[in-house]
N, C-alpha and C. Protein backbone atom coordinates (compact mmCIF):
# COMPACT_ATOMS: atom_id res chain seq x y z
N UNK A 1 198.57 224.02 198.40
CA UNK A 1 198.95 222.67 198.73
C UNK A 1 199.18 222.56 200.25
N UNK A 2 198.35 221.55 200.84
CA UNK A 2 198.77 221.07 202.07
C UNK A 2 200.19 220.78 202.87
N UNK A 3 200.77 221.22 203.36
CA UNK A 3 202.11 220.79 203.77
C UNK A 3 201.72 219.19 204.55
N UNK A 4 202.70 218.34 203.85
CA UNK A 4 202.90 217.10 204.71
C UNK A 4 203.18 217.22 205.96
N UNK A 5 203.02 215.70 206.96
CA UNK A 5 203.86 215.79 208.65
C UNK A 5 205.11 216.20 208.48
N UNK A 6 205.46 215.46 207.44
CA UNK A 6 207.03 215.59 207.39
C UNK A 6 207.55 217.03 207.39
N UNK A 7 206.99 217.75 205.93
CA UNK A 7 207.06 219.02 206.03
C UNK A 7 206.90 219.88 207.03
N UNK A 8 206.03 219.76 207.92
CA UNK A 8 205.17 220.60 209.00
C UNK A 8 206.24 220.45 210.44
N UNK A 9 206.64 219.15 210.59
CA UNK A 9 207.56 218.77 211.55
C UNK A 9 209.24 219.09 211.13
N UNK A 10 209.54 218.89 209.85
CA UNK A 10 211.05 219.82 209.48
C UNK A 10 210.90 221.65 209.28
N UNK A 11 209.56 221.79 209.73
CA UNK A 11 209.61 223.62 209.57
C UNK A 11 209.41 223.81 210.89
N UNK A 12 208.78 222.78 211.95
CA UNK A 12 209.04 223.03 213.18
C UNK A 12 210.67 223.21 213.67
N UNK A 13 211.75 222.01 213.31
CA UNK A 13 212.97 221.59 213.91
C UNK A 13 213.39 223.02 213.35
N UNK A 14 213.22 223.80 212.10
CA UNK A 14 214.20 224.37 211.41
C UNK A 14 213.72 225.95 212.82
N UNK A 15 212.65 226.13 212.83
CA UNK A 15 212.40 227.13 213.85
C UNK A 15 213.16 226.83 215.30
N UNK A 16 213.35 225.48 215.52
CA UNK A 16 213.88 225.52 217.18
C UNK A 16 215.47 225.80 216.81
N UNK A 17 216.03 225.12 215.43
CA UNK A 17 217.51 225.62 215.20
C UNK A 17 217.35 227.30 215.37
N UNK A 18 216.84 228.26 214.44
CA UNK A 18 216.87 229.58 214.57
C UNK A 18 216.75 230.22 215.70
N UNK A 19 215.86 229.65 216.73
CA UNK A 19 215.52 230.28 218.20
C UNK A 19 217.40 229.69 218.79
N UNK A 20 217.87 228.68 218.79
CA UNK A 20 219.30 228.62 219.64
C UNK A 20 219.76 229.07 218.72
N UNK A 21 219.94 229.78 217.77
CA UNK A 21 221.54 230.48 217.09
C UNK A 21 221.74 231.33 218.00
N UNK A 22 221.50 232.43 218.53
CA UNK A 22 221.85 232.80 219.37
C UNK A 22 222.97 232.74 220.64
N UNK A 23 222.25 231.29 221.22
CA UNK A 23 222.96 230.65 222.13
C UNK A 23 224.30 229.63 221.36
N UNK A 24 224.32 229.25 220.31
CA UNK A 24 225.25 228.86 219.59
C UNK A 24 226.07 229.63 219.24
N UNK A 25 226.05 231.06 219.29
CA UNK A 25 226.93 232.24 218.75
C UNK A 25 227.67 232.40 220.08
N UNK A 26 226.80 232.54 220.88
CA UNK A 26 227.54 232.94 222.50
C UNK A 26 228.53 231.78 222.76
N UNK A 27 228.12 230.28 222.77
CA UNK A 27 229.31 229.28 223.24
C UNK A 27 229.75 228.53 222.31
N UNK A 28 229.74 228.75 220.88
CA UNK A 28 230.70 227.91 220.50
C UNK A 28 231.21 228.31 219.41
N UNK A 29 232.68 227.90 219.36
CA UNK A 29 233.58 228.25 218.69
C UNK A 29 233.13 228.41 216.97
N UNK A 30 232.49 227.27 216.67
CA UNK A 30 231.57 227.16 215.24
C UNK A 30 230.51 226.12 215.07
N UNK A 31 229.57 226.42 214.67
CA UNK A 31 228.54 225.27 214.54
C UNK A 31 227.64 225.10 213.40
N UNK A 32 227.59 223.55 212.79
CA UNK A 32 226.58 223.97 211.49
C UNK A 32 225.52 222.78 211.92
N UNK A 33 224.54 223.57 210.99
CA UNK A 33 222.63 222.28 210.89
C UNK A 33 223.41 221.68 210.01
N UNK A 34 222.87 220.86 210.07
CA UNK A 34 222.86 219.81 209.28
C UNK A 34 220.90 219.43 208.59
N UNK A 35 220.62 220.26 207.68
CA UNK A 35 219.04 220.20 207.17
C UNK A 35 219.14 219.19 205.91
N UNK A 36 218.75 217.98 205.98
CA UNK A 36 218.73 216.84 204.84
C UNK A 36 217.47 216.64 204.25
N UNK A 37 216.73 217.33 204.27
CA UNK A 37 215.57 217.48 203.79
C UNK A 37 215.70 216.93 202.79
N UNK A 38 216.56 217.85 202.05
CA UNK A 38 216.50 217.29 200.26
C UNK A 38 217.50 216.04 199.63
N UNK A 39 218.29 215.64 200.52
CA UNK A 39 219.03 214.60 200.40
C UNK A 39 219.16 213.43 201.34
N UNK A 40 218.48 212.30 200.35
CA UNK A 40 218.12 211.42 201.53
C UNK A 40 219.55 210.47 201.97
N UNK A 41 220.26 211.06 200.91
CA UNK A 41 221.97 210.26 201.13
C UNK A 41 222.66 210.51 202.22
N UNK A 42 222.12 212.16 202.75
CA UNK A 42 223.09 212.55 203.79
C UNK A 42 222.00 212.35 204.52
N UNK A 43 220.82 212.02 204.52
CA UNK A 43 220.18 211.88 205.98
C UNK A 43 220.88 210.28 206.51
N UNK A 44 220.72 209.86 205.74
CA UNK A 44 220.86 207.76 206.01
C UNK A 44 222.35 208.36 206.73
N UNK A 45 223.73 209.35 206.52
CA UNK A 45 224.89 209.31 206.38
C UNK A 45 225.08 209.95 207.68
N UNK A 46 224.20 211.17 208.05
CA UNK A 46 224.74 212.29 208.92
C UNK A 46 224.01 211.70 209.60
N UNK A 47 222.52 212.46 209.07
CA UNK A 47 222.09 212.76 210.41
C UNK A 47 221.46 212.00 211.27
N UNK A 48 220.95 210.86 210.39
CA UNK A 48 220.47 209.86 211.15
C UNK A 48 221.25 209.23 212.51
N UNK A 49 222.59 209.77 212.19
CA UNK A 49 224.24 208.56 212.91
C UNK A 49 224.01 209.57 213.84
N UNK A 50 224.02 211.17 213.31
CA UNK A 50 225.26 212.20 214.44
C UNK A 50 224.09 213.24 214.98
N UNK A 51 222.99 213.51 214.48
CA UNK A 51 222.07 214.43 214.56
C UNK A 51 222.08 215.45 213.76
N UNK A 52 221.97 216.63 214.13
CA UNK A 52 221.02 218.02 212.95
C UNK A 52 222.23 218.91 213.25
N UNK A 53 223.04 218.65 214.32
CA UNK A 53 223.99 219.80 214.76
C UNK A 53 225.67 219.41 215.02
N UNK A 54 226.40 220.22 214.46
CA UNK A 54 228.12 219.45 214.81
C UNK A 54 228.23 221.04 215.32
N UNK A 55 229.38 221.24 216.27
CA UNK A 55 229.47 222.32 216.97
C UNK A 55 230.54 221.39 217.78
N UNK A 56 231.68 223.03 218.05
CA UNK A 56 232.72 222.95 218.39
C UNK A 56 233.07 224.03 220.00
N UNK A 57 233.39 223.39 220.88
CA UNK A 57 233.92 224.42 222.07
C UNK A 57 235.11 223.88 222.88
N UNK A 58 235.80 224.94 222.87
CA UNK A 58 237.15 224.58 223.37
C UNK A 58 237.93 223.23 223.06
N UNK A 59 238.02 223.59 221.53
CA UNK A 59 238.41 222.79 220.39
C UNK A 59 237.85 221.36 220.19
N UNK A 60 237.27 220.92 220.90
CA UNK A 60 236.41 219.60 220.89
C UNK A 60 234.94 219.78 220.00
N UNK A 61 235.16 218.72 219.08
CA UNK A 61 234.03 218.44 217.62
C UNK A 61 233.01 217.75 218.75
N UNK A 62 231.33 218.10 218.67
CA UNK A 62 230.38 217.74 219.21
C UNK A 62 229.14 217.28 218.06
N UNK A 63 228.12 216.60 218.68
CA UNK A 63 226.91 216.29 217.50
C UNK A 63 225.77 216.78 218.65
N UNK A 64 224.98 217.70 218.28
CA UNK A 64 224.05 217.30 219.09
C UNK A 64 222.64 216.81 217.85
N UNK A 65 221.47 216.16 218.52
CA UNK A 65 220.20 216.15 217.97
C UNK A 65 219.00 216.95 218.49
N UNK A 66 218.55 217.88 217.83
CA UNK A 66 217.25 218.75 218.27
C UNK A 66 215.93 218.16 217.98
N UNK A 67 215.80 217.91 219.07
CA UNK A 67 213.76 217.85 219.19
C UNK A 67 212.94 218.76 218.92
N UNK A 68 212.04 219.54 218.73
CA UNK A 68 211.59 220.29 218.79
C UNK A 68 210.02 220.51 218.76
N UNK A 69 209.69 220.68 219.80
CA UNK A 69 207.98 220.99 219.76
C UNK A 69 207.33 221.77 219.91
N UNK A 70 206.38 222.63 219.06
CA UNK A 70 205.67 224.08 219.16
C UNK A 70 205.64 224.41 220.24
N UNK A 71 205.46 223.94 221.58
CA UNK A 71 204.81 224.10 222.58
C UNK A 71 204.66 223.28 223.69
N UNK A 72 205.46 223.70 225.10
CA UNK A 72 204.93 222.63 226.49
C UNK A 72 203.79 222.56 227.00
N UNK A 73 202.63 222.10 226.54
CA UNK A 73 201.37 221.76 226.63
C UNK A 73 200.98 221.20 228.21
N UNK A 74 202.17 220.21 228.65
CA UNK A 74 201.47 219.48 229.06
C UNK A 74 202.28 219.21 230.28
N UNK A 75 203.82 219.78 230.12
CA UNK A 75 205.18 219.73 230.78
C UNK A 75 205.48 218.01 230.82
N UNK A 76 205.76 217.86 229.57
CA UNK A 76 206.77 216.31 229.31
C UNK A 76 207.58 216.25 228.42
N UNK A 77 208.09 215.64 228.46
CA UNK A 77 209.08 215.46 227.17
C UNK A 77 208.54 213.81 226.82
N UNK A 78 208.55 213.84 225.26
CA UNK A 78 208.00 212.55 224.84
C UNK A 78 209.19 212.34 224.07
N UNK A 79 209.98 210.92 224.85
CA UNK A 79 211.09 210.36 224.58
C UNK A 79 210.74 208.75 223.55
N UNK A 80 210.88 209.05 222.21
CA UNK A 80 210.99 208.17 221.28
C UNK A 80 211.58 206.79 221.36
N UNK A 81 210.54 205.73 221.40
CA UNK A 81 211.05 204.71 221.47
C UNK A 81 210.91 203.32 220.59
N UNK A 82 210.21 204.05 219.77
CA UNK A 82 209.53 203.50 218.29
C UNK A 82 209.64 204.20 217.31
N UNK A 83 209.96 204.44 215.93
CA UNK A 83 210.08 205.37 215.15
C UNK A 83 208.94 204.71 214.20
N UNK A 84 208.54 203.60 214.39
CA UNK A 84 207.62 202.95 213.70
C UNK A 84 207.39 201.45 214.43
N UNK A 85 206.54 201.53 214.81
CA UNK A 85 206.54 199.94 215.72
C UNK A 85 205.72 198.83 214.75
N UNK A 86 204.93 199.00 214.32
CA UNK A 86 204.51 198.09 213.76
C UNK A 86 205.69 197.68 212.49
N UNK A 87 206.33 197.94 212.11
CA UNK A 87 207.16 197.67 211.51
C UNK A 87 208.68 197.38 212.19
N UNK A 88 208.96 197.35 213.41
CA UNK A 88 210.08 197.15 214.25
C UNK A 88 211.25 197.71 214.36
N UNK A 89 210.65 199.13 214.07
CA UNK A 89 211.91 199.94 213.57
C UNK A 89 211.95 201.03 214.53
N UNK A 90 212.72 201.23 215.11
CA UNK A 90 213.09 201.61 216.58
C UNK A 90 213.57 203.25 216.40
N UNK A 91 212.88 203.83 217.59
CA UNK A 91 213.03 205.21 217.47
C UNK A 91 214.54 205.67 217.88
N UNK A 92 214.45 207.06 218.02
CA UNK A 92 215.84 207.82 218.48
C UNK A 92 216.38 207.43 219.54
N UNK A 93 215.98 207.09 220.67
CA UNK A 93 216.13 207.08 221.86
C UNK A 93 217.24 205.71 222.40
N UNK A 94 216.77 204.73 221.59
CA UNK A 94 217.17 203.50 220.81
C UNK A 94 218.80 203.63 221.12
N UNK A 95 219.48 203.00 222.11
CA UNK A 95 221.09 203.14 222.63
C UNK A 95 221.78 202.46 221.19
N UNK A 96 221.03 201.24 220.41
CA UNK A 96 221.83 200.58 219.45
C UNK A 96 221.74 200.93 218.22
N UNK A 97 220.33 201.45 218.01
CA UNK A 97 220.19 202.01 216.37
C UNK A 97 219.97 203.16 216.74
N UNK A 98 219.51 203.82 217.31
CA UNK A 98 219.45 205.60 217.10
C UNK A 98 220.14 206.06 216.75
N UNK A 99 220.01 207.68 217.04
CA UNK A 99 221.34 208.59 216.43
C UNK A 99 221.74 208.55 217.95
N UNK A 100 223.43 208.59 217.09
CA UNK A 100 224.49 208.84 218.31
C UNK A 100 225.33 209.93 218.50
N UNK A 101 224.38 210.78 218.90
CA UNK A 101 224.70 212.41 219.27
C UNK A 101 225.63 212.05 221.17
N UNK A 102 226.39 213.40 220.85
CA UNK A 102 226.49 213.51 221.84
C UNK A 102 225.41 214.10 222.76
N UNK A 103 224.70 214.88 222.32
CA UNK A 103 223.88 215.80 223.12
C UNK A 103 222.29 215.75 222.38
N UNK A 104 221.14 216.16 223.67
CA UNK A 104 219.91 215.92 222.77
C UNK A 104 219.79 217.32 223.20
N UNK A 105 219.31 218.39 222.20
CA UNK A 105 218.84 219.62 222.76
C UNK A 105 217.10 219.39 222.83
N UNK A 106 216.64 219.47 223.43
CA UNK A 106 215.00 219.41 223.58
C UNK A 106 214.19 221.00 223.58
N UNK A 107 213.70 221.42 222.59
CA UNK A 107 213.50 222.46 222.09
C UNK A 107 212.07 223.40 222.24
N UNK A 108 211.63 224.06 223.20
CA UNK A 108 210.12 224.57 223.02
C UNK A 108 209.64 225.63 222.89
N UNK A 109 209.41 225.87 221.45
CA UNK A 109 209.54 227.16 220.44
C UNK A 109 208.86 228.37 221.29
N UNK A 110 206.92 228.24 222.06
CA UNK A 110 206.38 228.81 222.36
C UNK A 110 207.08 229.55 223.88
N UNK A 111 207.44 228.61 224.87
CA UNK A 111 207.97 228.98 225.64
C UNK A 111 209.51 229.73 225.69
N UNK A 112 210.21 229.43 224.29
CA UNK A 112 211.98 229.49 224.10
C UNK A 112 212.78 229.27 225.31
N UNK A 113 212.23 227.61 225.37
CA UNK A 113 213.66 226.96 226.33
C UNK A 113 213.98 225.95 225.61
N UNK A 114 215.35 225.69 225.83
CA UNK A 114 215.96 224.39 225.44
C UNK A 114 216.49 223.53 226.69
N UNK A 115 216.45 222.50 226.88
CA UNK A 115 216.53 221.70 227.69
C UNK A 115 217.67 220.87 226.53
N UNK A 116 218.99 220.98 227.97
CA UNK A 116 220.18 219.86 226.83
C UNK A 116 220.46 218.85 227.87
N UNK A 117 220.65 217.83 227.53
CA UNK A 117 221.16 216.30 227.72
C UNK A 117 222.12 216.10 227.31
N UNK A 118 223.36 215.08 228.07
CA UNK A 118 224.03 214.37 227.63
C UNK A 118 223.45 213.11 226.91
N UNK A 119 223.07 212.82 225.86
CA UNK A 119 223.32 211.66 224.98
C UNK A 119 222.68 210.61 225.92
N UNK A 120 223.86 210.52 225.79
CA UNK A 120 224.57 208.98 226.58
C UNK A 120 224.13 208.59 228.02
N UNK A 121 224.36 209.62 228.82
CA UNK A 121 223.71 209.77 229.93
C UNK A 121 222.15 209.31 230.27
N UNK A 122 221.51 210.77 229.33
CA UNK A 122 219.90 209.65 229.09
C UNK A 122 219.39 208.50 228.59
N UNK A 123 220.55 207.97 227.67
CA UNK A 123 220.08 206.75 227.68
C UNK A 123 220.37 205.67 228.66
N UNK A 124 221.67 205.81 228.94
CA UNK A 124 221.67 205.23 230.56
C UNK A 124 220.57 205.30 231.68
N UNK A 125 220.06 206.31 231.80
CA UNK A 125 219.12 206.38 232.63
C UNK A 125 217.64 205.56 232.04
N UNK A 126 217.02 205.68 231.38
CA UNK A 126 216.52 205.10 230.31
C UNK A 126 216.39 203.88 230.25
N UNK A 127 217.37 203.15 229.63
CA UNK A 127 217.42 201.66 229.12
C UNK A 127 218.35 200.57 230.56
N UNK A 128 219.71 201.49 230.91
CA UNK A 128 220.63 200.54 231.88
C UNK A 128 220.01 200.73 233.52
N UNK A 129 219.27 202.02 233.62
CA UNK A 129 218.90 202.18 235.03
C UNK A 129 216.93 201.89 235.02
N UNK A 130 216.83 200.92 233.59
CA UNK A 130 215.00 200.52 233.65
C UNK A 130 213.92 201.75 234.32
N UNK A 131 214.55 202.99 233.88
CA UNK A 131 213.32 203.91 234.15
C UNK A 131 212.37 204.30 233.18
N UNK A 132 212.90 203.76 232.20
CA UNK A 132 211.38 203.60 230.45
C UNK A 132 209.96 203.12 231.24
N UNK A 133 210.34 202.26 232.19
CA UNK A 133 209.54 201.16 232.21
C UNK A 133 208.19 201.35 233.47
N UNK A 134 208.71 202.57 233.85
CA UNK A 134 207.90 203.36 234.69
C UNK A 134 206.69 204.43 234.47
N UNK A 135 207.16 204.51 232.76
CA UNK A 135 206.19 205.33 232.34
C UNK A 135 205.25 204.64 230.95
N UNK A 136 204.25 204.90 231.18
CA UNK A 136 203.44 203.62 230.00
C UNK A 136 204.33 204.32 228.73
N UNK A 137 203.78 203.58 227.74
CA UNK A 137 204.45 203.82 226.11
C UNK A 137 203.54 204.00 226.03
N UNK A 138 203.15 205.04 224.43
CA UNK A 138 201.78 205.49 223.55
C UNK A 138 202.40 206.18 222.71
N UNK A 139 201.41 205.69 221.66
CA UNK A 139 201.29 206.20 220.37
C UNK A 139 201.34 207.99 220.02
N UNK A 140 201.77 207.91 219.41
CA UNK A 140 202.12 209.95 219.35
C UNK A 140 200.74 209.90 218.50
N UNK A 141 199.70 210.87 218.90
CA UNK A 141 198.53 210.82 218.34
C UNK A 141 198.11 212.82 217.85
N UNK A 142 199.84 213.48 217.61
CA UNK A 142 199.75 215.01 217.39
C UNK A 142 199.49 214.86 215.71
N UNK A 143 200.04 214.06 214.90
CA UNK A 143 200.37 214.25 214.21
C UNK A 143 199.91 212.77 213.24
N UNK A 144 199.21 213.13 211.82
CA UNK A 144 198.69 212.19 211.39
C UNK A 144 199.76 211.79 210.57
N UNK A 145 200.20 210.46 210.16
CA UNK A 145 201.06 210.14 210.09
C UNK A 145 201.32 209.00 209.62
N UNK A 146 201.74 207.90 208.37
CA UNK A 146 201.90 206.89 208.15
C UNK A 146 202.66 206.20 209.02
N UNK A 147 203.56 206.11 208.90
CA UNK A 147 204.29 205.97 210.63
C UNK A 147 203.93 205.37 212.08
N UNK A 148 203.66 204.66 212.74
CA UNK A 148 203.04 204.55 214.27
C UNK A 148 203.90 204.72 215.03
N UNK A 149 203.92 205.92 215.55
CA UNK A 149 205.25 206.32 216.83
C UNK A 149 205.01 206.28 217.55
N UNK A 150 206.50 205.73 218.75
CA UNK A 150 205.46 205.36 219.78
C UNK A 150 206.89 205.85 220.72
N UNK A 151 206.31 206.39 222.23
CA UNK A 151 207.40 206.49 223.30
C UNK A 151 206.39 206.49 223.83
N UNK A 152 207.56 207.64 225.18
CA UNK A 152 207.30 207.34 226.83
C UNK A 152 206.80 209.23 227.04
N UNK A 153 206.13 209.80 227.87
CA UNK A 153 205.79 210.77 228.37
C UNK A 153 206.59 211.25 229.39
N UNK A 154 207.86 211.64 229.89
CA UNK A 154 208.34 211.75 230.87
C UNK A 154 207.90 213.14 231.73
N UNK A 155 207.38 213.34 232.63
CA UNK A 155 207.71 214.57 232.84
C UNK A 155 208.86 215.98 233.20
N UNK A 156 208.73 216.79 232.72
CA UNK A 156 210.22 217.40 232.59
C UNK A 156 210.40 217.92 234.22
N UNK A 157 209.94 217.67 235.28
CA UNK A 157 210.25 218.18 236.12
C UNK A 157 211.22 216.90 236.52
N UNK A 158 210.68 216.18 236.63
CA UNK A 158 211.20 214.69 237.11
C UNK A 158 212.78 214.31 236.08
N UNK A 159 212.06 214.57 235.63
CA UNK A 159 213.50 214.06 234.33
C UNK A 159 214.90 215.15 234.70
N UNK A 160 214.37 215.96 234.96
CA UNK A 160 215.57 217.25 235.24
C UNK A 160 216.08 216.98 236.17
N UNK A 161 215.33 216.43 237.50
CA UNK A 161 215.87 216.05 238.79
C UNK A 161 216.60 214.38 238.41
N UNK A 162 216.31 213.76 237.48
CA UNK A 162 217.27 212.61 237.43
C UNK A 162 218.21 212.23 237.15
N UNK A 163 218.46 213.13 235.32
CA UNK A 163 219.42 213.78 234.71
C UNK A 163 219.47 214.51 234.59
N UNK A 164 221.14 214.84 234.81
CA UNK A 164 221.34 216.27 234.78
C UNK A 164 221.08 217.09 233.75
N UNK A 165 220.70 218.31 233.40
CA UNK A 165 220.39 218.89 232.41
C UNK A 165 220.90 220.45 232.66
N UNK A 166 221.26 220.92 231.29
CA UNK A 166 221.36 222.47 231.43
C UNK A 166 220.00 222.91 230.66
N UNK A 167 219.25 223.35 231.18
CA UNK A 167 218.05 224.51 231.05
C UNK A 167 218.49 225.73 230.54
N UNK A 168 218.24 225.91 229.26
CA UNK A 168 218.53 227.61 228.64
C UNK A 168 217.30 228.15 228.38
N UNK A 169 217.17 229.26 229.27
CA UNK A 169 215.69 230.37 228.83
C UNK A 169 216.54 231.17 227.64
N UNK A 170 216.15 230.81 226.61
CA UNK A 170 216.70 231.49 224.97
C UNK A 170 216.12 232.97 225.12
N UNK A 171 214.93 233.18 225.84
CA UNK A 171 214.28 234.50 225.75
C UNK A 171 215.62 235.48 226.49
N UNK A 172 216.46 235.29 227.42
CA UNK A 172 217.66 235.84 228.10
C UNK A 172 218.57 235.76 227.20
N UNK A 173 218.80 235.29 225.88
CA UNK A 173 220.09 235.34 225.41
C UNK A 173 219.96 236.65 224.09
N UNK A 174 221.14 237.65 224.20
CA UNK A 174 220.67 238.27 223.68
C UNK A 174 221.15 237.92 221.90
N UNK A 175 220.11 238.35 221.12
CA UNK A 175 220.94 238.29 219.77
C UNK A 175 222.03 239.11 219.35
């Protein structure tokens, strides 16, 4: 049997969680996935609201949300801004309906870096400081898909120099 997008893209996320345990062991006090695969009650509940990750450091409760993509192909990060457009249903990135993580970890399995964001921050930059609007929108065309997704291409060099970001080479952390 063929694995679905869906499938193919939750066995991607579940690989970028396993590559940061590591780095989750080193800084934080405790942290769990949150994998809703099989329950669509706690997806609508958790993870959709808080993201894939709750994690704790120096006693403060955190959410982050993991991206995750096989591979930096192309050096961008493709920031979601449609989760379905023809239907008007607005991606992650989304300050009013998205998930409201504190943190986005941006995940790239082949290379093992994670690139983390404040939340909030990027969307500020984003939506309140009109830098979406600098980069065309397009259709995510990796992945066949009922769905029409649609964002922005940012490049990660640029994006790093705008917001701040912590850069983790995962290949340095030891298990």
């Amino acid at each position: 049997m063929t694995p679905t997008t869906f499938q193919t893209c939750l066995a991607i996320e579940v690989e970028g969680y396993q590559l940061i345990r590591p780095y989750l062991d080193r800084h934080c006090e405790e942290y769990v996935y949150i994998n809703t695969s099989k329950r669509k009650d706690l997806y609508n509940l958790i993870q959709k609201n808080a993201g894939d990750l709750i994690f704790k450091v120096n006693g403060e409760i955190y959410f982050a949300d993991l991206k995750t993509e096989q591979s930096n192909r192309y050096g961008n990060f493709f920031l979601e801004t449609w989760s379905n457009k023809s239907r008007n249903t607005p991606g992650w990135l989304d300050p009013k309906v998205g998930i409201q993580s504190d943190y986005l970890f941006y995940i790239f399995l082949e290379q093992k870096m994670m690139y983390s964001f404040n939340f909030p921050e990027l969307r500020r930059w984003a939506y309140e400081q009109n830098n979406l609007k600098r980069f065309p929108e397009k259709c995510q065309k990796k992945y066949d898909q009922l769905n029409d997704t649609w964002g922005v291409c940012v490049p990660i060099e640029k994006l790093v120099r705008e917001v701040k970001t912590r850069i983790v080479d995962l290949q340095k952390i030891e298990k």
